[in-house]
PDB file of N, CA and C in Angstrom:
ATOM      1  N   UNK A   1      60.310  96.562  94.980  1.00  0.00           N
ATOM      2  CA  UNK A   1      61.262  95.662  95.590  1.00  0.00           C
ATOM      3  C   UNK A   1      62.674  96.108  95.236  1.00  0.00           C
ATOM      4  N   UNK A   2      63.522  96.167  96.125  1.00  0.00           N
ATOM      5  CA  UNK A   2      64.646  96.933  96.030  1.00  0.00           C
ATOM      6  C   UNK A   2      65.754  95.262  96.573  1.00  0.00           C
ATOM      7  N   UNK A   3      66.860  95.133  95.840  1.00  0.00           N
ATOM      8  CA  UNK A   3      67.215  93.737  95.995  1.00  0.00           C
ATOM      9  C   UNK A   3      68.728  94.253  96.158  1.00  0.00           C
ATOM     10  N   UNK A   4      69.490  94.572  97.448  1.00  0.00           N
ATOM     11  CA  UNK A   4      70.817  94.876  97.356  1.00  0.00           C
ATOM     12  C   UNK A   4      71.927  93.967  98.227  1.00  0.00           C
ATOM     13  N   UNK A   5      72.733  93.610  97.267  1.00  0.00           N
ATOM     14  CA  UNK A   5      74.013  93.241  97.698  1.00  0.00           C
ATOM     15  C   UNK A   5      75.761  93.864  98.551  1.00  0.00           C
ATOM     16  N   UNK A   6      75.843  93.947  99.445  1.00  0.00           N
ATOM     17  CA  UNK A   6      77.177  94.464 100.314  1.00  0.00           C
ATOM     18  C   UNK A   6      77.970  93.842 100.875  1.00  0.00           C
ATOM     19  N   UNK A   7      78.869  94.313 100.686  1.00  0.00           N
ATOM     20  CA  UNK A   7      80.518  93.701 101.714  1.00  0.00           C
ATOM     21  C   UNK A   7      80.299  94.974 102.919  1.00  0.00           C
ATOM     22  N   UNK A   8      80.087  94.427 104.021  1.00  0.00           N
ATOM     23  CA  UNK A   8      80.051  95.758 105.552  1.00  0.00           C
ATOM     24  C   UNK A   8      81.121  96.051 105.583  1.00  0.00           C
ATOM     25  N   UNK A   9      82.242  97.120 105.629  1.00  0.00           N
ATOM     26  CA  UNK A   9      83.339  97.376 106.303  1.00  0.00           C
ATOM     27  C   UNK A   9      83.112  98.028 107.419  1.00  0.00           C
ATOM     28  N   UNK A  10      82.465  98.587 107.381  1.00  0.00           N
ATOM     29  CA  UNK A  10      82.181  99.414 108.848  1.00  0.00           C
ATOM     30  C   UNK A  10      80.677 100.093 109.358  1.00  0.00           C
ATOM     31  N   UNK A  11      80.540 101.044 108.775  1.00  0.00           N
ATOM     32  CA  UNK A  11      79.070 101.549 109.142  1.00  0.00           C
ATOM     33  C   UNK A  11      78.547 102.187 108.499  1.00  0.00           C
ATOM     34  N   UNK A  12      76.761 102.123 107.874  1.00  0.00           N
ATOM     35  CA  UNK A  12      76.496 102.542 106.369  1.00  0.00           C
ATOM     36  C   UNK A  12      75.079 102.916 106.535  1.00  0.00           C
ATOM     37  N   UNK A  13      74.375 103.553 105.750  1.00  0.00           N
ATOM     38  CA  UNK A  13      73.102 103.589 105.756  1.00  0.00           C
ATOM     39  C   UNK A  13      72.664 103.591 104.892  1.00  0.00           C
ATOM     40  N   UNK A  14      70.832 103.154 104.671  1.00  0.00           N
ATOM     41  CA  UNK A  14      70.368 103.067 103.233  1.00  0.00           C
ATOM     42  C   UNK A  14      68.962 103.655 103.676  1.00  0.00           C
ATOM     43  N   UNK A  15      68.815 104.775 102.484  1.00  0.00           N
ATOM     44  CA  UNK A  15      68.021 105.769 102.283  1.00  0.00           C
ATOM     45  C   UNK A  15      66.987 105.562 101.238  1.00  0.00           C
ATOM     46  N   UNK A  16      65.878 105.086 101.257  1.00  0.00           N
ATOM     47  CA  UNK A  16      64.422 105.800 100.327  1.00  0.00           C
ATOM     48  C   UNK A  16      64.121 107.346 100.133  1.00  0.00           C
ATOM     49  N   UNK A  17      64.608 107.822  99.204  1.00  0.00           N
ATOM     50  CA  UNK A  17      64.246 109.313  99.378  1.00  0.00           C
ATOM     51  C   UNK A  17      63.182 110.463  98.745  1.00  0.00           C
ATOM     52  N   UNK A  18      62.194 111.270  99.105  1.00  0.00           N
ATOM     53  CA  UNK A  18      61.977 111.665  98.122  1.00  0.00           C
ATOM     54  C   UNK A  18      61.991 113.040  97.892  1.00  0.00           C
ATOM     55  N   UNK A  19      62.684 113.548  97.669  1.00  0.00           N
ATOM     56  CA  UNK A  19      63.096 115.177  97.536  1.00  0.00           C
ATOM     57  C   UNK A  19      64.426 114.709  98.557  1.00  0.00           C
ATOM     58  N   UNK A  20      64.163 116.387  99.584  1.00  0.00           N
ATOM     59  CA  UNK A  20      64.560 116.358 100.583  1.00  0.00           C
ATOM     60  C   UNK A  20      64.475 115.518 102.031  1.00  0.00           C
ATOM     61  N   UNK A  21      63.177 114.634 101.972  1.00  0.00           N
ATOM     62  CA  UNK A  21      62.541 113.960 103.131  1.00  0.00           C
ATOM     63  C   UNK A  21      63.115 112.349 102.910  1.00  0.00           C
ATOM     64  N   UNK A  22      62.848 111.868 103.863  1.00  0.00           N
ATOM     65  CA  UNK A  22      63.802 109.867 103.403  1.00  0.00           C
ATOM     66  C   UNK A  22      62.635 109.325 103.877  1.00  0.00           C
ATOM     67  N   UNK A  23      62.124 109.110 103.458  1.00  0.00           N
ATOM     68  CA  UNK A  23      60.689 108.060 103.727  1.00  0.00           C
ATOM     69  C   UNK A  23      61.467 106.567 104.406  1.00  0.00           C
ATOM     70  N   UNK A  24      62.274 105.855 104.047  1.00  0.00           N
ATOM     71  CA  UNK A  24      62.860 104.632 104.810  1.00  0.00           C
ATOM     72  C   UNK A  24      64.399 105.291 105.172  1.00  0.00           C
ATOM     73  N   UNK A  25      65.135 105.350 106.447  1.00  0.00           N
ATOM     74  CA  UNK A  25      66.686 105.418 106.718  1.00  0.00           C
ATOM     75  C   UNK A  25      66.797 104.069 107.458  1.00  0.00           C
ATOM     76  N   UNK A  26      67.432 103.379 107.013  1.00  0.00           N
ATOM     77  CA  UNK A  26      68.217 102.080 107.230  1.00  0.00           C
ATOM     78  C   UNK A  26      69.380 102.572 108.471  1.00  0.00           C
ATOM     79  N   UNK A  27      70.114 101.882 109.493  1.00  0.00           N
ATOM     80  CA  UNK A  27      71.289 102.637 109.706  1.00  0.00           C
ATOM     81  C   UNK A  27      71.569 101.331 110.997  1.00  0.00           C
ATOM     82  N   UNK A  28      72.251 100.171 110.590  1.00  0.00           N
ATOM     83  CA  UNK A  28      72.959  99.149 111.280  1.00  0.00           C
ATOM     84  C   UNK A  28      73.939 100.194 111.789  1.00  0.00           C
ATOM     85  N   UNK A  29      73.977  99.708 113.849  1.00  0.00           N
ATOM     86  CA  UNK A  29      75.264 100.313 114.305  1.00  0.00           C
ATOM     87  C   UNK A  29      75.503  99.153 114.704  1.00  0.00           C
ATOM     88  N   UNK A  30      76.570  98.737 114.861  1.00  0.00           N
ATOM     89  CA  UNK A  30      77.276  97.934 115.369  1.00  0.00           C
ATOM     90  C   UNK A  30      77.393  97.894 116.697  1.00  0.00           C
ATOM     91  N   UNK A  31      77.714  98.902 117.117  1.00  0.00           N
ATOM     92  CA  UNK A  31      78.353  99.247 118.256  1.00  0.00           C
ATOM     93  C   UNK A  31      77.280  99.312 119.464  1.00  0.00           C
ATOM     94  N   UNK A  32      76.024  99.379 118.923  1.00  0.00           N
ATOM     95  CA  UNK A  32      74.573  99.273 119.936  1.00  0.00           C
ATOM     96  C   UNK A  32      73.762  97.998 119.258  1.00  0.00           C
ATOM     97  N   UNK A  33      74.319  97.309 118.695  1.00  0.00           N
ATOM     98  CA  UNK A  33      73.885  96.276 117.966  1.00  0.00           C
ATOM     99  C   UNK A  33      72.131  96.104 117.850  1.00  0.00           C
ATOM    100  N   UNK A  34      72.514  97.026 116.940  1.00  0.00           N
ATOM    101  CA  UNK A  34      70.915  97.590 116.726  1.00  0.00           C
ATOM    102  C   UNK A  34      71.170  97.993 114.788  1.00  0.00           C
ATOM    103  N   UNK A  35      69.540  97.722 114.046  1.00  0.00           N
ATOM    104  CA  UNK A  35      69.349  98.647 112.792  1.00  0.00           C
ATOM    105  C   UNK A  35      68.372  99.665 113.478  1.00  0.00           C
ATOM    106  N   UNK A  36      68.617 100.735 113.207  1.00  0.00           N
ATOM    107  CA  UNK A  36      67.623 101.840 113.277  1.00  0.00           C
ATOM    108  C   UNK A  36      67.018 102.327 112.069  1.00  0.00           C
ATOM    109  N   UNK A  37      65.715 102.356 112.622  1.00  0.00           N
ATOM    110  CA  UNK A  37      64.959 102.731 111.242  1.00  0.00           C
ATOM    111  C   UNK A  37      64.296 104.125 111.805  1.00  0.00           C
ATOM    112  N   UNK A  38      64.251 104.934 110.432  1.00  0.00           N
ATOM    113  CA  UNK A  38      63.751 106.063 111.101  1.00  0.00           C
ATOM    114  C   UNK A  38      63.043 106.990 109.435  1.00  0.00           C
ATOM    115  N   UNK A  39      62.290 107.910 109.742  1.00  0.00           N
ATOM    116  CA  UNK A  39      61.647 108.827 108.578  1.00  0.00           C
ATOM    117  C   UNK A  39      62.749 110.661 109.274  1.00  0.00           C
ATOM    118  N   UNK A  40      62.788 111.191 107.642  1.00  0.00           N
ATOM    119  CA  UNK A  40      63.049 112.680 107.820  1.00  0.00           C
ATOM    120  C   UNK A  40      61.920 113.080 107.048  1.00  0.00           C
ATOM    121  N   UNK A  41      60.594 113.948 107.264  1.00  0.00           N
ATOM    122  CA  UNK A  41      59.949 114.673 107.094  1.00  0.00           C
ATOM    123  C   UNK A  41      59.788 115.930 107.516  1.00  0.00           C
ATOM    124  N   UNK A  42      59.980 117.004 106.719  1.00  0.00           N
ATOM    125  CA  UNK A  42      59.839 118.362 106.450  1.00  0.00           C
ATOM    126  C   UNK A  42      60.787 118.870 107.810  1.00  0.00           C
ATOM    127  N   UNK A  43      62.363 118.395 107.455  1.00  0.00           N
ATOM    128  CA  UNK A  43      63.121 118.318 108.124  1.00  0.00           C
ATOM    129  C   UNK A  43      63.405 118.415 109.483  1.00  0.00           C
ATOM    130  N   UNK A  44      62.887 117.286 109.950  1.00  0.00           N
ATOM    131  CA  UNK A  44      62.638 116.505 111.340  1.00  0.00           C
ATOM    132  C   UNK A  44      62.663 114.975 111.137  1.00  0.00           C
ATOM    133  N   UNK A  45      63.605 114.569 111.953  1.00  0.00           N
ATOM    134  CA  UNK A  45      63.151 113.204 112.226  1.00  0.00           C
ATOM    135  C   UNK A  45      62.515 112.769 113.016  1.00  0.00           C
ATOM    136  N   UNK A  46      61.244 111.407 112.647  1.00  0.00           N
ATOM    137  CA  UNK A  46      60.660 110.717 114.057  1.00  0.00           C
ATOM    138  C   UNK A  46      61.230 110.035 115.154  1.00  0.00           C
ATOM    139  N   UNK A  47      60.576 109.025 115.810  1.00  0.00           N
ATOM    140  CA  UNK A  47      60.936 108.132 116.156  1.00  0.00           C
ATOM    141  C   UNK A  47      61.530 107.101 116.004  1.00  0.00           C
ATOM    142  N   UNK A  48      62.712 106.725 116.426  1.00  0.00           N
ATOM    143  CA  UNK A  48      63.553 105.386 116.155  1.00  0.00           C
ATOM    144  C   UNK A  48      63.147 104.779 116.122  1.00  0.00           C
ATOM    145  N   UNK A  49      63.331 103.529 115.489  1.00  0.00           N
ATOM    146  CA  UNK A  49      62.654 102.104 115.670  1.00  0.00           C
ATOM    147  C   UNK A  49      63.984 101.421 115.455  1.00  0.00           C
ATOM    148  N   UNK A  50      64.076 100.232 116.310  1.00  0.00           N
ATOM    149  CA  UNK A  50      65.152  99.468 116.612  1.00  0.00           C
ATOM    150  C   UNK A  50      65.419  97.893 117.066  1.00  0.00           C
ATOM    151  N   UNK A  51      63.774  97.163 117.679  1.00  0.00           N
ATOM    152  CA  UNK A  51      63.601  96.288 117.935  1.00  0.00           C
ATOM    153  C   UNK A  51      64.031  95.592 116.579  1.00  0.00           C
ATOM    154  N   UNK A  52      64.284  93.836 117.094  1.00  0.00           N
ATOM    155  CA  UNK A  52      65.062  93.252 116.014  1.00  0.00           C
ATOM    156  C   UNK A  52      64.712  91.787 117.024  1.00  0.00           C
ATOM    157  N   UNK A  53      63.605  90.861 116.489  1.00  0.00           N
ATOM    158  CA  UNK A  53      63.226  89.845 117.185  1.00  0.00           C
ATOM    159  C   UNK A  53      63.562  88.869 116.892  1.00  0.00           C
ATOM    160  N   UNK A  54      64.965  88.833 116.303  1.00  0.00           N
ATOM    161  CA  UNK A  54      65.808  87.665 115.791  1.00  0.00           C
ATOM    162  C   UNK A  54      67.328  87.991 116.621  1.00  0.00           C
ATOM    163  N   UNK A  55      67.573  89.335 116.933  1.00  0.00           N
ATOM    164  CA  UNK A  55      68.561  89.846 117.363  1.00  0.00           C
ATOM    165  C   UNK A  55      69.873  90.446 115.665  1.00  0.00           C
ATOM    166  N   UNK A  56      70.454  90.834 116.119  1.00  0.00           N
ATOM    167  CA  UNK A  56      71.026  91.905 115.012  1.00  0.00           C
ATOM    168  C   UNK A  56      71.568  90.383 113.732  1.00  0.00           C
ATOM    169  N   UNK A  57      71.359  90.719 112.143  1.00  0.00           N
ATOM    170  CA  UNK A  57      71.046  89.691 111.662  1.00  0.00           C
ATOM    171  C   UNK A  57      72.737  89.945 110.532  1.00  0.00           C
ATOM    172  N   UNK A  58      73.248  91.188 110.640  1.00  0.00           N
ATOM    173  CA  UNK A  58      74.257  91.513 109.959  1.00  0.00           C
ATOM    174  C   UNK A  58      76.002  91.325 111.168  1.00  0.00           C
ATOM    175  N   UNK A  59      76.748  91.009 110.210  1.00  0.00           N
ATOM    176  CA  UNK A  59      78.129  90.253 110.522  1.00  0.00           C
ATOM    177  C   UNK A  59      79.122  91.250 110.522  1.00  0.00           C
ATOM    178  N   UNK A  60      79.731  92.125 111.037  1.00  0.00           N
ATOM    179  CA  UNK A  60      80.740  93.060 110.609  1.00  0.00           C
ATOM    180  C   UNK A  60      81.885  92.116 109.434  1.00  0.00           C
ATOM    181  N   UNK A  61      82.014  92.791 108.656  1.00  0.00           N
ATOM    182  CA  UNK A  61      83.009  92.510 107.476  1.00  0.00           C
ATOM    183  C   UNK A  61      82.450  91.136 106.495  1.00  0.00           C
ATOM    184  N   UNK A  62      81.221  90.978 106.426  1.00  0.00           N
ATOM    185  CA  UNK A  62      80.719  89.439 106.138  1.00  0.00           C
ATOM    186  C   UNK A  62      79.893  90.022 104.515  1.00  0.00           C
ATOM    187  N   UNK A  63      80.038  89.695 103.825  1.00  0.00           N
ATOM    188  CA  UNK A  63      79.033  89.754 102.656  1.00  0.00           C
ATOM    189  C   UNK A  63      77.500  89.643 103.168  1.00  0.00           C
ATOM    190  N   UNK A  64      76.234  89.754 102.749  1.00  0.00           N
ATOM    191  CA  UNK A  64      75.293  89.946 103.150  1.00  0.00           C
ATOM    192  C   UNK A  64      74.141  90.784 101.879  1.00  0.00           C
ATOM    193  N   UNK A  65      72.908  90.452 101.723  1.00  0.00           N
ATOM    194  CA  UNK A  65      72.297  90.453 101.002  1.00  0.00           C
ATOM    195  C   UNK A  65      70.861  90.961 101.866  1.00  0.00           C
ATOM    196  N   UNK A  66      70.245  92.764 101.462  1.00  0.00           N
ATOM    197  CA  UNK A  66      69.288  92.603 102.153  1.00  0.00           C
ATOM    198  C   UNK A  66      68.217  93.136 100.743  1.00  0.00           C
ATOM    199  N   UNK A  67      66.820  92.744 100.929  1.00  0.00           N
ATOM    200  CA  UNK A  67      65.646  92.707 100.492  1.00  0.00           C
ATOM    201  C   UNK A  67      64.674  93.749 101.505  1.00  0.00           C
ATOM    202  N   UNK A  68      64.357  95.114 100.400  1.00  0.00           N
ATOM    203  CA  UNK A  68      63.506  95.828 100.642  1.00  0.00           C
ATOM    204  C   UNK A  68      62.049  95.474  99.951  1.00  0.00           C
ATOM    205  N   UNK A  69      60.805  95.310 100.631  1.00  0.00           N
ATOM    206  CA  UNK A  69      58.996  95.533  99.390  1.00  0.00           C
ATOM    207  C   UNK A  69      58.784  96.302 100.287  1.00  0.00           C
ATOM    208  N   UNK A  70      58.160  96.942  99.224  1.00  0.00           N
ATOM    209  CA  UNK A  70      57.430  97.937  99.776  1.00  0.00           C
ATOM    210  C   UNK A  70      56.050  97.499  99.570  1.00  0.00           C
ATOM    211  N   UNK A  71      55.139  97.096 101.002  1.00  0.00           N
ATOM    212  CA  UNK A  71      54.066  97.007 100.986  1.00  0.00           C
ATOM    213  C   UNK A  71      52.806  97.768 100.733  1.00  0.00           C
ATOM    214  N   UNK A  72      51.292  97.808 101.050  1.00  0.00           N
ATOM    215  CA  UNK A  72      50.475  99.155 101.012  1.00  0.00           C
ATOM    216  C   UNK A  72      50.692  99.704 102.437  1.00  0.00           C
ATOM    217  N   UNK A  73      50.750  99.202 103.416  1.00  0.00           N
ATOM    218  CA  UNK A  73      51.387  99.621 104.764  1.00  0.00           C
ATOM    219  C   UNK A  73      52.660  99.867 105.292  1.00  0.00           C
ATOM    220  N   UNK A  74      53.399  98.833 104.352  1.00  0.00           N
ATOM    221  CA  UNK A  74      54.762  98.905 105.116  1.00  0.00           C
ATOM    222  C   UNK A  74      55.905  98.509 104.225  1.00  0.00           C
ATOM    223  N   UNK A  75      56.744  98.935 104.610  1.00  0.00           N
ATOM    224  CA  UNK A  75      58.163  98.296 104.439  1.00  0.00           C
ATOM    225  C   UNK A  75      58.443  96.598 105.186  1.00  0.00           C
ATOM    226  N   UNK A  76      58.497  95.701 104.204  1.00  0.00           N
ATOM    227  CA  UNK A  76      58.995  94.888 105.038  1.00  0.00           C
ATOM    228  C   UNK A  76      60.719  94.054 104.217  1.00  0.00           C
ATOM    229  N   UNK A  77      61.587  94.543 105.180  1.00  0.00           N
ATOM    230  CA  UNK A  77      62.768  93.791 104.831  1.00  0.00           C
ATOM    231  C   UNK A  77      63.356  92.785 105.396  1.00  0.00           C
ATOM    232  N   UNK A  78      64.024  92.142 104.563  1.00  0.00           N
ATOM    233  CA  UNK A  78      64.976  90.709 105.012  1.00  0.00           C
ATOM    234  C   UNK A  78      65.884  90.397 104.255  1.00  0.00           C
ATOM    235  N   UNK A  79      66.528  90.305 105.410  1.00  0.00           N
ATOM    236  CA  UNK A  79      68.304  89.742 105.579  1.00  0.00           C
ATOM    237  C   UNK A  79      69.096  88.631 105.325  1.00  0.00           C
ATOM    238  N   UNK A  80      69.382  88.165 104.256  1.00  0.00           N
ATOM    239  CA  UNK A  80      70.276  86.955 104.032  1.00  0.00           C
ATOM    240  C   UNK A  80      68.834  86.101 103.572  1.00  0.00           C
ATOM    241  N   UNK A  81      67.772  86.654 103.334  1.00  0.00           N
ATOM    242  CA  UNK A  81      66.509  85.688 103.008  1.00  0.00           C
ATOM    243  C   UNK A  81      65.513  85.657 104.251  1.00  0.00           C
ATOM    244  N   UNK A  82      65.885  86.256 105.372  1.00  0.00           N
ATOM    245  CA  UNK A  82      64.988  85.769 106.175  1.00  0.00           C
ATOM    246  C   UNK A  82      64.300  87.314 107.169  1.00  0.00           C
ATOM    247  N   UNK A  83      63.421  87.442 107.566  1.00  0.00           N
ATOM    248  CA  UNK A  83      62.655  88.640 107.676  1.00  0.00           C
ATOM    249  C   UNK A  83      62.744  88.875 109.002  1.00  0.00           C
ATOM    250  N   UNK A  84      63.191  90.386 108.750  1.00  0.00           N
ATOM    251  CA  UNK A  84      63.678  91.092 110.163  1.00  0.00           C
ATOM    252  C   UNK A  84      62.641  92.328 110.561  1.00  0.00           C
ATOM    253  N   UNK A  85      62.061  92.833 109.929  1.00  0.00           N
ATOM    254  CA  UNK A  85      61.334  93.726 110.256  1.00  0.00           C
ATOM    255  C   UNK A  85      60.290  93.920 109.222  1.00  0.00           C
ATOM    256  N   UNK A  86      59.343  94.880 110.442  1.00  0.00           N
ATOM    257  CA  UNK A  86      58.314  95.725 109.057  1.00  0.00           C
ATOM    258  C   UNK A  86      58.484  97.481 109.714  1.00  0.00           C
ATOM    259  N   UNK A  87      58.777  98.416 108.522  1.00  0.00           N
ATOM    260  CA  UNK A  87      58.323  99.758 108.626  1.00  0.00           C
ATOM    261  C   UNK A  87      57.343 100.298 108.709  1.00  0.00           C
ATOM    262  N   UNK A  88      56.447 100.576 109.064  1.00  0.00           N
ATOM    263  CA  UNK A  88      55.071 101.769 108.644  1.00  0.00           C
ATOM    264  C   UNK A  88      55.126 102.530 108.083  1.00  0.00           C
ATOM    265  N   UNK A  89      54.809 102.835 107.135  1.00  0.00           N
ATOM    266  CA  UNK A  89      55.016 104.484 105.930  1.00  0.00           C
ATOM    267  C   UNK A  89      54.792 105.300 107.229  1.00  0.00           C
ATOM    268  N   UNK A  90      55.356 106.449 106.655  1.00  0.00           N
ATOM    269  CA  UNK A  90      55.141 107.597 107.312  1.00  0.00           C
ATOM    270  C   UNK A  90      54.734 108.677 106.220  1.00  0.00           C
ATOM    271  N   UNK A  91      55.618 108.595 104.837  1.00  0.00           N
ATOM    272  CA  UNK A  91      54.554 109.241 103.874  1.00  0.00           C
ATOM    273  C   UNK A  91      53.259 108.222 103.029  1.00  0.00           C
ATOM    274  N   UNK A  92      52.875 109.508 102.609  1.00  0.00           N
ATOM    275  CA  UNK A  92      51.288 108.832 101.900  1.00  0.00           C
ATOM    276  C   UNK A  92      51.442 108.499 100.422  1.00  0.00           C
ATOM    277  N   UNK A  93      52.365 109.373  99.563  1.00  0.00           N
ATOM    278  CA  UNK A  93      52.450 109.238  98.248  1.00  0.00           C
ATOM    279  C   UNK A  93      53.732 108.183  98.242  1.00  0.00           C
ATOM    280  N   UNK A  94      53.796 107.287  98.005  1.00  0.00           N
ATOM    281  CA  UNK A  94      55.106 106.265  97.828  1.00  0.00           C
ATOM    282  C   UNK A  94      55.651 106.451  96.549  1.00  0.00           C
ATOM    283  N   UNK A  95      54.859 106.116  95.161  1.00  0.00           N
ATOM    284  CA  UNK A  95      55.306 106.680  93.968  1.00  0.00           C
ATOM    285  C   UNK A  95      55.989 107.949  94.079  1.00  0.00           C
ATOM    286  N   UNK A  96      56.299 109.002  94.885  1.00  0.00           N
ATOM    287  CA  UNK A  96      57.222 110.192  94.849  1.00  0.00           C
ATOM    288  C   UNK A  96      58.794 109.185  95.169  1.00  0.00           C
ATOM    289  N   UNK A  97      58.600 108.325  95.971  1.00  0.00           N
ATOM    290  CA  UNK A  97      60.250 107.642  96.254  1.00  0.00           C
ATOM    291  C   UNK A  97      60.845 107.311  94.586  1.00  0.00           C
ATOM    292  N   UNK A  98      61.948 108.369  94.502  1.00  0.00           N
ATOM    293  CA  UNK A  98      62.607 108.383  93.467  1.00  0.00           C
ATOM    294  C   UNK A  98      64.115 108.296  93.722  1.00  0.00           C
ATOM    295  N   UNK A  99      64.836 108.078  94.969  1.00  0.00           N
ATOM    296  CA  UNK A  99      66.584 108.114  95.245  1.00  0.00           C
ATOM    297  C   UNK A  99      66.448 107.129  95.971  1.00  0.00           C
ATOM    298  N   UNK A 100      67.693 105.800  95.564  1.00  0.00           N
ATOM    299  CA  UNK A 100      67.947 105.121  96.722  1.00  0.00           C
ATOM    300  C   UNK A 100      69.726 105.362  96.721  1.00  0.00           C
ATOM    301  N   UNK A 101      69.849 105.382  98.506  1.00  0.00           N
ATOM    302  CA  UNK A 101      71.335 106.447  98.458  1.00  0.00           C
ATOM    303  C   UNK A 101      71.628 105.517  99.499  1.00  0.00           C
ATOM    304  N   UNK A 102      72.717 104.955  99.542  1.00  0.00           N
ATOM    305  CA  UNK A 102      73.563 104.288 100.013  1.00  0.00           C
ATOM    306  C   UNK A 102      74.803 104.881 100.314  1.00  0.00           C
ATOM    307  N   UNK A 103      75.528 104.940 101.743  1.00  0.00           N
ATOM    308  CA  UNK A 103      76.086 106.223 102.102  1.00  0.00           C
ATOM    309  C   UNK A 103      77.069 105.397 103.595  1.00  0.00           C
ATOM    310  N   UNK A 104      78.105 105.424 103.309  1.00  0.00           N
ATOM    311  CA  UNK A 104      79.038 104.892 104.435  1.00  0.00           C
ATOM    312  C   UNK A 104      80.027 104.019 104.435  1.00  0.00           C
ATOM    313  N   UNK A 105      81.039 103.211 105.086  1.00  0.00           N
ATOM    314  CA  UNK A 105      81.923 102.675 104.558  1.00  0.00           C
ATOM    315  C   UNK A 105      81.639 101.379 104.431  1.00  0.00           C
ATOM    316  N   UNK A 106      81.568 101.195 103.010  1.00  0.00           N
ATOM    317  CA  UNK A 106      80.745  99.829 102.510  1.00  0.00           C
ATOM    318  C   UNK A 106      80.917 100.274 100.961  1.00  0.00           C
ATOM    319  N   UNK A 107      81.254  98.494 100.221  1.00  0.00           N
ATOM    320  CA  UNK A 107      81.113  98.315  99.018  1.00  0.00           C
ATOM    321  C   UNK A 107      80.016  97.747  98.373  1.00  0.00           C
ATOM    322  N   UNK A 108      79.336  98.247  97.909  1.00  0.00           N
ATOM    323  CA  UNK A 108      78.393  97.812  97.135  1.00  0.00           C
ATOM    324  C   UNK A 108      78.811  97.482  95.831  1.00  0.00           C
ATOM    325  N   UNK A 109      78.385  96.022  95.758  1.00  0.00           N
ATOM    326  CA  UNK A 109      78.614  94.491  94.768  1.00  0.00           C
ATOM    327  C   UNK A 109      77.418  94.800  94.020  1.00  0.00           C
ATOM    328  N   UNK A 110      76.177  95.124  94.417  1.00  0.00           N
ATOM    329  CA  UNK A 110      75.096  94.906  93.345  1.00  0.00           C
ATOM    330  C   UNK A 110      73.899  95.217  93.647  1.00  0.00           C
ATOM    331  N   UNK A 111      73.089  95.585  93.173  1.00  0.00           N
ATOM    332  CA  UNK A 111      71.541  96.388  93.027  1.00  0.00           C
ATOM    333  C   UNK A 111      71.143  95.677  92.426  1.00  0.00           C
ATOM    334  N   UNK A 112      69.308  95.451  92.206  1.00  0.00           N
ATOM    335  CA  UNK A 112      68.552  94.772  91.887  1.00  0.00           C
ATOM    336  C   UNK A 112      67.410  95.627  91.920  1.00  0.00           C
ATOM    337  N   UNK A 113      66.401  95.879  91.043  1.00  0.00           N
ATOM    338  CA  UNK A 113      64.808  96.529  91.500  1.00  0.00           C
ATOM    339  C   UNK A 113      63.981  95.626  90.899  1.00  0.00           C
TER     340      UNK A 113
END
């Protein structure tokens, strides 16, 4: 369980990583008001994933609090407390996820595991 706190200024992404490959990429655009979720394995990325059945759950410039578990199937995260999606692994070994990288213009207030 990965428990992180942000102020959005603009546009950011959050990475599960393990080596070189990102088993979870996070990546709210604003601007397509969409999160995209996506895997880099053996440097390629898959398929986007982007559906959001609440509609986009983050505020440009708003404080905000999101919640990563990692399930035996999936990623499932939520936003401000309330649940926006599930991931599907795409890798098999999860214990290799050793980097979480947070990357874009955004302050990060606080981490939690």
């Amino acid at each position: 369980m990965y428990r992180n706190i942000w102020i959005f200024l603009c546009r950011f992404e959050i990475n599960l990583k393990v080596g070189n490959c990102i088993a979870l990429h996070i990546n709210p655009r604003f601007d397509q008001n969409a999160i995209v979720r996506n895997s880099l394995l053996n440097m390629c990325w898959g398929l986007e994933e982007r559906h959001l059945p609440c509609g986009m759950p983050l505020m440009r410039g708003q404080p905000f609090t999101i919640w990563i578990q990692c399930e035996a199937h999936c990623f499932k995260v939520a936003v401000n407390g309330l649940h926006q999606f599930e991931y599907n692994h795409r890798i098999h070994n999860l214990l290799q996820i050793n980097l979480l990288e947070v990357d874009g213009d955004i302050m990060l207030a606080n981490i939690q595991a």
